[in-house]
N, C-alpha and C. Protein backbone atom coordinates (compact mmCIF):
# COMPACT_ATOMS: atom_id res chain seq x y z
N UNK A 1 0.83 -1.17 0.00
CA UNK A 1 0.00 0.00 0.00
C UNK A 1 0.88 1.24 0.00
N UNK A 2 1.13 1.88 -1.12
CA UNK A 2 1.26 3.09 -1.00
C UNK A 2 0.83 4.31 -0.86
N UNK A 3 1.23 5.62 -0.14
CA UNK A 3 0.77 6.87 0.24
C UNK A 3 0.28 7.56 -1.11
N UNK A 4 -0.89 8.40 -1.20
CA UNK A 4 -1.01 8.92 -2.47
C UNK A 4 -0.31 9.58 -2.89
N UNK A 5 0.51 9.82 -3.88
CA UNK A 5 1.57 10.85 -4.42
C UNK A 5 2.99 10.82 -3.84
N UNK A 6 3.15 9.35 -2.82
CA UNK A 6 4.48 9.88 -2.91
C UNK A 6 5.01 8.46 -2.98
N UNK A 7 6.32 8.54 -2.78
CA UNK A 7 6.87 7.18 -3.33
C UNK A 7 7.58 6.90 -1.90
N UNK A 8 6.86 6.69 -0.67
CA UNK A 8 7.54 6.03 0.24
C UNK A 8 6.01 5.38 0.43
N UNK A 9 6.15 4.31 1.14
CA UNK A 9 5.38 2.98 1.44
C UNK A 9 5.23 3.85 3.13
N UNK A 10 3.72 2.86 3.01
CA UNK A 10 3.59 2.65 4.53
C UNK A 10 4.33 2.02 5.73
N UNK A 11 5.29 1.15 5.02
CA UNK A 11 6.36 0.61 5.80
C UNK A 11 7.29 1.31 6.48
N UNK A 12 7.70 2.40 5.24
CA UNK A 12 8.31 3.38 5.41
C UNK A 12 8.20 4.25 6.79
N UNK A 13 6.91 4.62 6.56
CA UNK A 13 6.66 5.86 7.42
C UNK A 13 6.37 5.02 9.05
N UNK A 14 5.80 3.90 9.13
CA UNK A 14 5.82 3.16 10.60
C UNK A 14 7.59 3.32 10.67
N UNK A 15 8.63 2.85 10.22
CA UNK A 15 9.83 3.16 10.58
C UNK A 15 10.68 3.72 10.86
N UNK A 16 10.30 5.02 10.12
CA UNK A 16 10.46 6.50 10.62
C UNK A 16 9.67 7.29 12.07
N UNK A 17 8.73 6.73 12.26
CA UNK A 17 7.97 6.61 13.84
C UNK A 17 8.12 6.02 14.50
N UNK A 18 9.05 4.65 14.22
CA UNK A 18 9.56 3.51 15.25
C UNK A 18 11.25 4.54 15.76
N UNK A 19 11.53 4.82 14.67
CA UNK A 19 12.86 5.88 15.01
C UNK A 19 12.89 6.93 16.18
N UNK A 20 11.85 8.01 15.81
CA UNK A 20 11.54 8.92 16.36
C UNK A 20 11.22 8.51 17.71
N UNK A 21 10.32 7.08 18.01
CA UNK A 21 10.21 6.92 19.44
C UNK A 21 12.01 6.16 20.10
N UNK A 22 12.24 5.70 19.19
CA UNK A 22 13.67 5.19 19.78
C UNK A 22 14.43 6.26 19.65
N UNK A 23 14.13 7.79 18.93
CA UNK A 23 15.43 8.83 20.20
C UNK A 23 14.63 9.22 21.01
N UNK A 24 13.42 9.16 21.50
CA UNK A 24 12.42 9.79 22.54
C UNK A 24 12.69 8.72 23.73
N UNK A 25 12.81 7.62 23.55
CA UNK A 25 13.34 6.56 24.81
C UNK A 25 15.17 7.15 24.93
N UNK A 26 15.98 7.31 23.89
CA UNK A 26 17.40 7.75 24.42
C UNK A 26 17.32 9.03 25.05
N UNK A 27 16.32 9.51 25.42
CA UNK A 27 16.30 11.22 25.85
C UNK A 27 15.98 11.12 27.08
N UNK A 28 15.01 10.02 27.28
CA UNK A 28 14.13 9.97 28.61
C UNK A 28 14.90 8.79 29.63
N UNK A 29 15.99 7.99 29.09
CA UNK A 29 17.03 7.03 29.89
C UNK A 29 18.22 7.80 30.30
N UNK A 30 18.51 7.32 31.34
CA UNK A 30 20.21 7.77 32.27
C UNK A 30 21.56 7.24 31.13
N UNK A 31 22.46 8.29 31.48
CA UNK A 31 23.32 7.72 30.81
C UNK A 31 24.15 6.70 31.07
N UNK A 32 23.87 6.08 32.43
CA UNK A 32 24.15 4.79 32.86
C UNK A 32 23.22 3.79 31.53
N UNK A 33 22.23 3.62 31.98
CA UNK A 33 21.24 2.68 30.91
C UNK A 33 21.55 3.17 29.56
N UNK A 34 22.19 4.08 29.40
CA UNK A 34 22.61 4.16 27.51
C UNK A 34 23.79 3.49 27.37
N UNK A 35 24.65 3.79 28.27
CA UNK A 35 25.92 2.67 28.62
C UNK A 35 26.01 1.44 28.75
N UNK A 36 24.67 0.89 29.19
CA UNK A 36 24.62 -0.50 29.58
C UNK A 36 23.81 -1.06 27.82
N UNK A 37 22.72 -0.56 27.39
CA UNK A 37 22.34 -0.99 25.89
C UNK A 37 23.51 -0.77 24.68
N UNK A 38 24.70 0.41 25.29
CA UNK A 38 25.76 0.11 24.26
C UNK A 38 26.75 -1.04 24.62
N UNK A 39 27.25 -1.24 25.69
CA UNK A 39 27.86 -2.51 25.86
C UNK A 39 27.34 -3.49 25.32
N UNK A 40 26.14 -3.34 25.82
CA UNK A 40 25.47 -5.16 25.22
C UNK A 40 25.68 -5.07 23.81
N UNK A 41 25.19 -4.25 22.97
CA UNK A 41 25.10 -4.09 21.58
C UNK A 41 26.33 -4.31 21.07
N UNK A 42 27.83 -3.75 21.72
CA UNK A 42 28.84 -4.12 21.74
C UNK A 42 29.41 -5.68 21.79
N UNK A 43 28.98 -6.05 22.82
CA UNK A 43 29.10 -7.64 23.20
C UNK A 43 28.58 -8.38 22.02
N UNK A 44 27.14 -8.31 21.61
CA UNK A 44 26.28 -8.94 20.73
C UNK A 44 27.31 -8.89 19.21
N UNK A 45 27.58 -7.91 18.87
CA UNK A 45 28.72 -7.47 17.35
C UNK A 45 29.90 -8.51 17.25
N UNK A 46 30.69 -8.37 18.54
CA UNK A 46 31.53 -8.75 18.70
C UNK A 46 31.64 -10.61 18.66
N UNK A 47 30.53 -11.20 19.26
CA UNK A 47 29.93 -12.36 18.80
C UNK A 47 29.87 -12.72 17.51
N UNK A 48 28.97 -11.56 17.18
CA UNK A 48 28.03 -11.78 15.55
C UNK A 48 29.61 -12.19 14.77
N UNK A 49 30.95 -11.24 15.08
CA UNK A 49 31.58 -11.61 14.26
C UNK A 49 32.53 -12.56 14.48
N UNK A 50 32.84 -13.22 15.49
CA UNK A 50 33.39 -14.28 16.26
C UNK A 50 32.74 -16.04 15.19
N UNK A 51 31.56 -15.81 15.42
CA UNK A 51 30.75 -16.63 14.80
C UNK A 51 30.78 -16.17 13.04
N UNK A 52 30.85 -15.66 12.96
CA UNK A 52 30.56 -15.61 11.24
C UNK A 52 32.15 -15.68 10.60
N UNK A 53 33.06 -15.27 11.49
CA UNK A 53 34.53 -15.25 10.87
C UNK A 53 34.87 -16.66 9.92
N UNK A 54 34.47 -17.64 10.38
CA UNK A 54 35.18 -18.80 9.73
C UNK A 54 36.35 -18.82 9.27
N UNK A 55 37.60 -18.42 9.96
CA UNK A 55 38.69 -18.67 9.68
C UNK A 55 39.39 -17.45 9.04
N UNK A 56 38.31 -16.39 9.44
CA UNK A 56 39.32 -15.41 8.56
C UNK A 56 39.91 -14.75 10.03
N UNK A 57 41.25 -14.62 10.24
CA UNK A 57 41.61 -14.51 11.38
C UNK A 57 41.42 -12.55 11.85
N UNK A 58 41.64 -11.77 10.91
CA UNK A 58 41.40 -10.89 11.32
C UNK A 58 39.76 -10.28 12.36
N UNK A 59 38.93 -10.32 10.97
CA UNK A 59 37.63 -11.00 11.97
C UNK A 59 37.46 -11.70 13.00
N UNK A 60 38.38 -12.54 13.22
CA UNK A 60 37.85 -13.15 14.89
C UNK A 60 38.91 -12.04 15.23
N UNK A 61 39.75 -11.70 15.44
CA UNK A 61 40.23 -10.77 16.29
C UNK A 61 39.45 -9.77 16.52
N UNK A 62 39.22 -9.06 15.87
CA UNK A 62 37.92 -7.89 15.77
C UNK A 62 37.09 -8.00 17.05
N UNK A 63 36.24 -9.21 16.30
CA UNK A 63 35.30 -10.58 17.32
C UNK A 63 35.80 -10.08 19.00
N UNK A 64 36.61 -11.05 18.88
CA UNK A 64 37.04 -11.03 20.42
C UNK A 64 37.31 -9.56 21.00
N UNK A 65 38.08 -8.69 20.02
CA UNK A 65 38.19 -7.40 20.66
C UNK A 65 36.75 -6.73 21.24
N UNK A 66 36.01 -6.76 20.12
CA UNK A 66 34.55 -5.99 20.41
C UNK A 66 34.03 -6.73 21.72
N UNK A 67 34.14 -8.12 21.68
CA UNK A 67 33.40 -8.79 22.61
C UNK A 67 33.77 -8.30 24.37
N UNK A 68 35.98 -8.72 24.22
CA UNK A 68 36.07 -8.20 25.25
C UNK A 68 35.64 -6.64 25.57
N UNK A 69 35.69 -5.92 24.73
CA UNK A 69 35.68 -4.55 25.52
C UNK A 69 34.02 -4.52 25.90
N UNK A 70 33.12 -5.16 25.09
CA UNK A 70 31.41 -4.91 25.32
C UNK A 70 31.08 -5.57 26.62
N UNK A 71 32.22 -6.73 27.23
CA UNK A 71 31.78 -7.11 27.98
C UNK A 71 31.97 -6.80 29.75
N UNK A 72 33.89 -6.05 29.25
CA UNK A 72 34.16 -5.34 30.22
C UNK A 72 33.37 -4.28 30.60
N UNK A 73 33.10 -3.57 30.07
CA UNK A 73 31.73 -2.17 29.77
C UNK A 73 30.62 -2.39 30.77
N UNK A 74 30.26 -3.27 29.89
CA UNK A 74 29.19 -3.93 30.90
C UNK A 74 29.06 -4.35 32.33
N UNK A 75 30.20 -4.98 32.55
CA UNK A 75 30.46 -5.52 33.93
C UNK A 75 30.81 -3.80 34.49
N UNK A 76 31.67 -3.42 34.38
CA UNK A 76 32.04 -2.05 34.51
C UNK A 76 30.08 -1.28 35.21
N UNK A 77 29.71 -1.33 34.10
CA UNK A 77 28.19 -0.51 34.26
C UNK A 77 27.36 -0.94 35.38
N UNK A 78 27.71 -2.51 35.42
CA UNK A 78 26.63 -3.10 36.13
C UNK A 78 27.17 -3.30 37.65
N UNK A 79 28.41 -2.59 38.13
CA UNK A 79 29.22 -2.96 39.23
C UNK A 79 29.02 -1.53 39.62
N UNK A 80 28.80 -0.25 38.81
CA UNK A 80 28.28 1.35 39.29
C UNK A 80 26.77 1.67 39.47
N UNK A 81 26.08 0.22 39.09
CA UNK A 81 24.61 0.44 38.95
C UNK A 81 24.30 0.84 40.41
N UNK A 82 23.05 1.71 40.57
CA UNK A 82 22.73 1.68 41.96
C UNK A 82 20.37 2.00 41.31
N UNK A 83 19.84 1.67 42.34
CA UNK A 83 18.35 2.19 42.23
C UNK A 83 18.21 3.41 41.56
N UNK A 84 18.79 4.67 42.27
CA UNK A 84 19.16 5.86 41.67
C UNK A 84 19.40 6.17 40.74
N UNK A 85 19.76 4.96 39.71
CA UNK A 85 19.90 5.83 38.66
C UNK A 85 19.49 4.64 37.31
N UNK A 86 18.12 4.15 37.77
CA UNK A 86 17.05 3.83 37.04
C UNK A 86 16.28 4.60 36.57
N UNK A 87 15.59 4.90 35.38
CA UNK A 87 14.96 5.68 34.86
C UNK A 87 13.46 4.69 35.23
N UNK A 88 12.04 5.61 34.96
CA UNK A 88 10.73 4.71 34.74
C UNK A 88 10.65 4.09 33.48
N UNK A 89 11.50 4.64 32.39
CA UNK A 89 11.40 4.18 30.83
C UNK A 89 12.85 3.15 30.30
N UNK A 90 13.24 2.69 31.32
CA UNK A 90 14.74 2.26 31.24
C UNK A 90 14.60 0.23 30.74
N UNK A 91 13.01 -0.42 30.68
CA UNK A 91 13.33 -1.16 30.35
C UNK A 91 13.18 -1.19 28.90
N UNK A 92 12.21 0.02 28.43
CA UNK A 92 11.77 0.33 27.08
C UNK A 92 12.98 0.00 25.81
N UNK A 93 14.60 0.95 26.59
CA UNK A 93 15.35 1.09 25.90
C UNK A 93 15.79 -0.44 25.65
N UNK A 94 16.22 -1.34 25.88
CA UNK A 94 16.65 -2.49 25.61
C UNK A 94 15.46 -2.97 24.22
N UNK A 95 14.11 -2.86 24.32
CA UNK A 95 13.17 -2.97 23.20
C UNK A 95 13.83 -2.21 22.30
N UNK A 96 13.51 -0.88 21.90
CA UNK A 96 13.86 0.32 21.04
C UNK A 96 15.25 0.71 20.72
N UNK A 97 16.17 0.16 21.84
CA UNK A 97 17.89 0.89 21.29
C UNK A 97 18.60 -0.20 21.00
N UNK A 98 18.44 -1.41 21.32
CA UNK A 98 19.84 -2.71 21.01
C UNK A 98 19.38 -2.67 20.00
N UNK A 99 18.38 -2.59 19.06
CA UNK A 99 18.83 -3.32 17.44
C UNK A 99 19.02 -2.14 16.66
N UNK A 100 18.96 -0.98 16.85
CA UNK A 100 20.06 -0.17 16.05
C UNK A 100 21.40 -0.04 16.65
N UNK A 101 21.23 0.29 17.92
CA UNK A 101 22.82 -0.04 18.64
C UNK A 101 23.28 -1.34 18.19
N UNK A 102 23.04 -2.17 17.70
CA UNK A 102 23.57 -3.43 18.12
C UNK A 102 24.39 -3.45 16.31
N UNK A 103 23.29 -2.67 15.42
CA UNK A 103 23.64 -2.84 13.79
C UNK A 103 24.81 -1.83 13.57
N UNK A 104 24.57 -0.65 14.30
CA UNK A 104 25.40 0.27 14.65
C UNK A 104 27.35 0.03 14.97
N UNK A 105 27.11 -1.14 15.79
CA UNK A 105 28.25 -1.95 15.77
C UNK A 105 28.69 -2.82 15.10
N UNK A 106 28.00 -3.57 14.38
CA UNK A 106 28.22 -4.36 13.40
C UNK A 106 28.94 -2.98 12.33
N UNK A 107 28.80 -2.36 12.00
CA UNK A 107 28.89 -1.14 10.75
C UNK A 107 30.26 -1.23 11.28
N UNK A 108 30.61 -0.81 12.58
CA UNK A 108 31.70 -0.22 13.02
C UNK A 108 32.65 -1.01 13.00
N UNK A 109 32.35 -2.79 13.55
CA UNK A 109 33.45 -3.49 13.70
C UNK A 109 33.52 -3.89 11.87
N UNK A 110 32.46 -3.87 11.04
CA UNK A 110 32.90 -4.12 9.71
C UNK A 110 33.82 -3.10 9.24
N UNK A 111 33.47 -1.90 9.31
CA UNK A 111 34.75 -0.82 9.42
C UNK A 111 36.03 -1.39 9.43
N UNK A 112 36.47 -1.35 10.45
CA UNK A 112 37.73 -1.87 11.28
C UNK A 112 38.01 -3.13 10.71
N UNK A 113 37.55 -3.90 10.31
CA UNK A 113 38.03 -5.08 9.51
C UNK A 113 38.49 -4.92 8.03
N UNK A 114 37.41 -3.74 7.49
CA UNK A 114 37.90 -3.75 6.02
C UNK A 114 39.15 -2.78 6.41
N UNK A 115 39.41 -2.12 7.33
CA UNK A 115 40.86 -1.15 7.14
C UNK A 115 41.80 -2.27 7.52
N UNK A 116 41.77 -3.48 8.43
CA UNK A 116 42.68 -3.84 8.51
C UNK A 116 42.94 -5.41 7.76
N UNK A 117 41.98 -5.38 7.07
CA UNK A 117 42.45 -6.13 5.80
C UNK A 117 43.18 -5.82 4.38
């Protein structure tokens, strides 16, 4: 189904409103909980490419790099966590921010692989 007169789809425009609420959840979370959905997203990349490397050794290095640092991060985040500095909208972000955070990293550690290939 397309919009009359224009050439973006209805798909389109729900995705562009799925956006808009996922920076309206990064506005309304602590920057602890933005720290903790980038680690993970970090961790998750760093996997993604651990697993998909098959032998290409640079890629698992990558892998493991992203992984260790997403995971240190994390532990890091989750060892400063306190009640205080929970947001009311803080489980939202894990819905709405890891899968662009998470693709976000993928981009980045593909980056870093094609320079150091």
């Amino acid at each position: 189904m397309e919009i009359l007169e224009s050439t973006y789809t209805a798909a389109t425009m729900f995705l562009l409103a799925l956006l808009l609420v996922a920076l309206l959840v990064a506005r309304l979370i602590t920057p602890l909980e933005r720290r903790l959905v980038t680690s993970v997203a970090v961790t998750l990349a760093g996997l993604f490419f651990v697993g998909q490397a098959a032998g290409d050794p640079v890629a698992t290095a990558v892998g493991v790099a992203g992984w260790a640092v997403g995971l240190g991060s994390f532990a890091h985040c989750v060892l400063t966590w306190s009640s205080s500095a929970a947001s009311r909208i803080g489980p939202l972000a894990v819905l709405f921010l890891l899968p662009p955070a998470f693709f976000g990293a993928v981009l980045v550690g593909g980056l870093v692989i094609s320079l150091l290939s």
